[in-house]
Protein backbone atom coordinates (compact mmCIF):
# COMPACT_ATOMS: atom_id res chain seq x y z
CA UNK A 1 91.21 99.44 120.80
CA UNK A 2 92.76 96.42 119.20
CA UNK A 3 90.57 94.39 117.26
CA UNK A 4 91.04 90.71 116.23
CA UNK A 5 90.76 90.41 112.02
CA UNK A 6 91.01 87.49 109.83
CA UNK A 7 92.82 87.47 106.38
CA UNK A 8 91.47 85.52 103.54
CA UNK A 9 93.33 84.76 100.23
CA UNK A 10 91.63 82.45 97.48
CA UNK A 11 94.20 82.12 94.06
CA UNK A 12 93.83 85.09 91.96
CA UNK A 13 92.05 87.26 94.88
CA UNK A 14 93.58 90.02 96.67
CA UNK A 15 93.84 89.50 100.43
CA UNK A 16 90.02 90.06 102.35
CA UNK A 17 89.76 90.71 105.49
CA UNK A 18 86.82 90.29 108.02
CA UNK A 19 86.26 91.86 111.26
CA UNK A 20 84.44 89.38 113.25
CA UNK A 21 83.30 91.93 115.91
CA UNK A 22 82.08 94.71 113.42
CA UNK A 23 79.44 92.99 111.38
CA UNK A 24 79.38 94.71 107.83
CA UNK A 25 82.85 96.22 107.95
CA UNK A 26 85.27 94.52 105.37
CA UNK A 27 88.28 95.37 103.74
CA UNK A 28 90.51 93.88 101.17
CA UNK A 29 94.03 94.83 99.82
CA UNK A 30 96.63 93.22 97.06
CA UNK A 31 99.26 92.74 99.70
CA UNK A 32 98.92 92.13 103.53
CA UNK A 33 100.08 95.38 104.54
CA UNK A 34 97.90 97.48 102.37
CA UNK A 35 94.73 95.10 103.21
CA UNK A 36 95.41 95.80 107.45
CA UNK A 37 96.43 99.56 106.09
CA UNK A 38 92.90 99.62 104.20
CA UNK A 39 90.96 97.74 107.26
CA UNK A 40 91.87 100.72 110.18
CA UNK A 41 90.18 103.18 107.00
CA UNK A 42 87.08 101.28 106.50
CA UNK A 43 87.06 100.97 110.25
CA UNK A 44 87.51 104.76 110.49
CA UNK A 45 84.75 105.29 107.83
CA UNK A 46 82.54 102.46 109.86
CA UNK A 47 82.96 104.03 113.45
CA UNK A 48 82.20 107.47 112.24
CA UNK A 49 78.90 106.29 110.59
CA UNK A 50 78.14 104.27 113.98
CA UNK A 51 78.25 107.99 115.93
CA UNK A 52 76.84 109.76 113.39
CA UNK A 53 73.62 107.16 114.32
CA UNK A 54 73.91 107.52 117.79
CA UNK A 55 75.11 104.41 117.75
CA UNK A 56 77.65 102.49 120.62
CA UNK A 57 80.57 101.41 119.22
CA UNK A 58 81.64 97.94 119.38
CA UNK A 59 83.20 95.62 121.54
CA UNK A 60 86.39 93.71 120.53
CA UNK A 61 86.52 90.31 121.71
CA UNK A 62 89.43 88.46 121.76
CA UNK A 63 90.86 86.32 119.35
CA UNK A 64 90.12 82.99 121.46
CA UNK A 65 86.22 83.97 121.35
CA UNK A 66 86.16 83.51 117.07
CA UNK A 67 88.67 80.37 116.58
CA UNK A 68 85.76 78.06 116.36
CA UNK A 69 83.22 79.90 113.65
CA UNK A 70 83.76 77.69 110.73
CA UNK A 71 83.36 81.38 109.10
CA UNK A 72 86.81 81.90 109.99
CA UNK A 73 88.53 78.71 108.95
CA UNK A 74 91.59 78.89 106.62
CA UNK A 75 91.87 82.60 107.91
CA UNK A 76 95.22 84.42 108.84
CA UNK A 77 94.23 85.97 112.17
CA UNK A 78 95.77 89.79 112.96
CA UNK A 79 94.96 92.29 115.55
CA UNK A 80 94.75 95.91 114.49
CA UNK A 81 94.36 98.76 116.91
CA UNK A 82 92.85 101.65 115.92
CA UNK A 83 92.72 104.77 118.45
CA UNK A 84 88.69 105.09 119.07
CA UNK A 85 89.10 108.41 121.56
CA UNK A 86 87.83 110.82 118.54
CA UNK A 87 84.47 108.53 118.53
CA UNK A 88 83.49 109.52 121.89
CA UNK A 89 82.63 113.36 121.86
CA UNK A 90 84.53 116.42 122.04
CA UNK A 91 87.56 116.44 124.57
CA UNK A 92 86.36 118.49 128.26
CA UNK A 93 89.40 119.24 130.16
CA UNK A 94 89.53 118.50 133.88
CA UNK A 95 92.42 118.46 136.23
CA UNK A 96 94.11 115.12 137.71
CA UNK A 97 96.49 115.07 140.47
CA UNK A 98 99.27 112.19 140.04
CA UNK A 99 102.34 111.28 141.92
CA UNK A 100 105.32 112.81 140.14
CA UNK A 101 107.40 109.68 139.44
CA UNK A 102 103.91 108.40 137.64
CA UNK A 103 103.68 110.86 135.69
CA UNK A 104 107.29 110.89 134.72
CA UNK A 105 106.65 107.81 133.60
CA UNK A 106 104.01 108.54 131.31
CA UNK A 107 105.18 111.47 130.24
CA UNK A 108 108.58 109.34 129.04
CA UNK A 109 106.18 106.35 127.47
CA UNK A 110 104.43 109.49 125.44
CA UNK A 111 107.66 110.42 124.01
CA UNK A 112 109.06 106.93 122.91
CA UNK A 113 105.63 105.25 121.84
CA UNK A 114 104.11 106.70 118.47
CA UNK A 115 101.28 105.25 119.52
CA UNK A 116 100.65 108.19 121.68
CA UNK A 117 100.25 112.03 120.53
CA UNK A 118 99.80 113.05 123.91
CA UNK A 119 99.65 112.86 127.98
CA UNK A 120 95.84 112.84 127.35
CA UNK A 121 95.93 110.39 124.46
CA UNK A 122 97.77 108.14 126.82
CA UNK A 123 95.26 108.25 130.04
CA UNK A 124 92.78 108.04 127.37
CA UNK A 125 93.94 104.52 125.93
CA UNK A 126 94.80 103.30 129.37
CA UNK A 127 91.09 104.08 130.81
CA UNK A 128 89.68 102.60 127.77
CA UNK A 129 91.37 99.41 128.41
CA UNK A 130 90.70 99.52 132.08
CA UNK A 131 87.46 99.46 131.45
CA UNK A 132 87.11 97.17 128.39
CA UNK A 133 88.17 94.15 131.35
């Protein structure tokens, strides 16, 4: 899931950081790095607490749907994406029939992309997106 954040500095602050589509989750770091490093923890720590309730998780807008909240204003905008496939339940294995050259493909995206641990994590991410639109 990517999700839209906005970066705050005032002098003699570290950097904040708001997540306009996760009311109550904030973060904060010295540099910009470490305050988008410290955002995907709290958002961790925040998503866990939202299952532990029973509760959905969120929905991540895009960027566009916040640049008007005077909230925002002055605020560095960043997306960070943050792999929400351990929120929803214990993996059930099933078995999928592809066309070879498909998954070739995906097999050879799983290998280059770090973003990806697995064939799984892949089809995972891709059905999450599918059905995010």
């Amino acid at each position: 899931m990517k999700l839209p954040v906005v970066l705050h500095k005032d002098p003699d602050s570290v950097y904040g950081v708001t997540i306009p589509d996760i009311p109550g989750c904030f973060s904060a770091g010295a540099t910009v790095a470490q305050a988008l490093d410290n955002t995907k923890e709290a958002l961790a720590l925040h998503f866990e607490g939202l299952v532990a309730d029973g509760d959905p998780l969120p929905e991540a807008k895009d960027i566009d749907a916040h640049m008007a909240n005077p909230d925002y204003e002055g605020g560095v905008w960043a997306v960070i994406e943050i792999d929400v496939t351990p929120y929803f339940g214990k993996a059930v294995r099933f078995n999928a029939t592809l066309p070879e050259f498909l998954l070739e493909r995906i097999d050879a995206r799983v290998r280059s992309d770090q973003r990806y641990s697995s064939r799984s994590g892949f089809l995972a991410t891709a059905a999450l997106r599918e059905l995010h639109e």
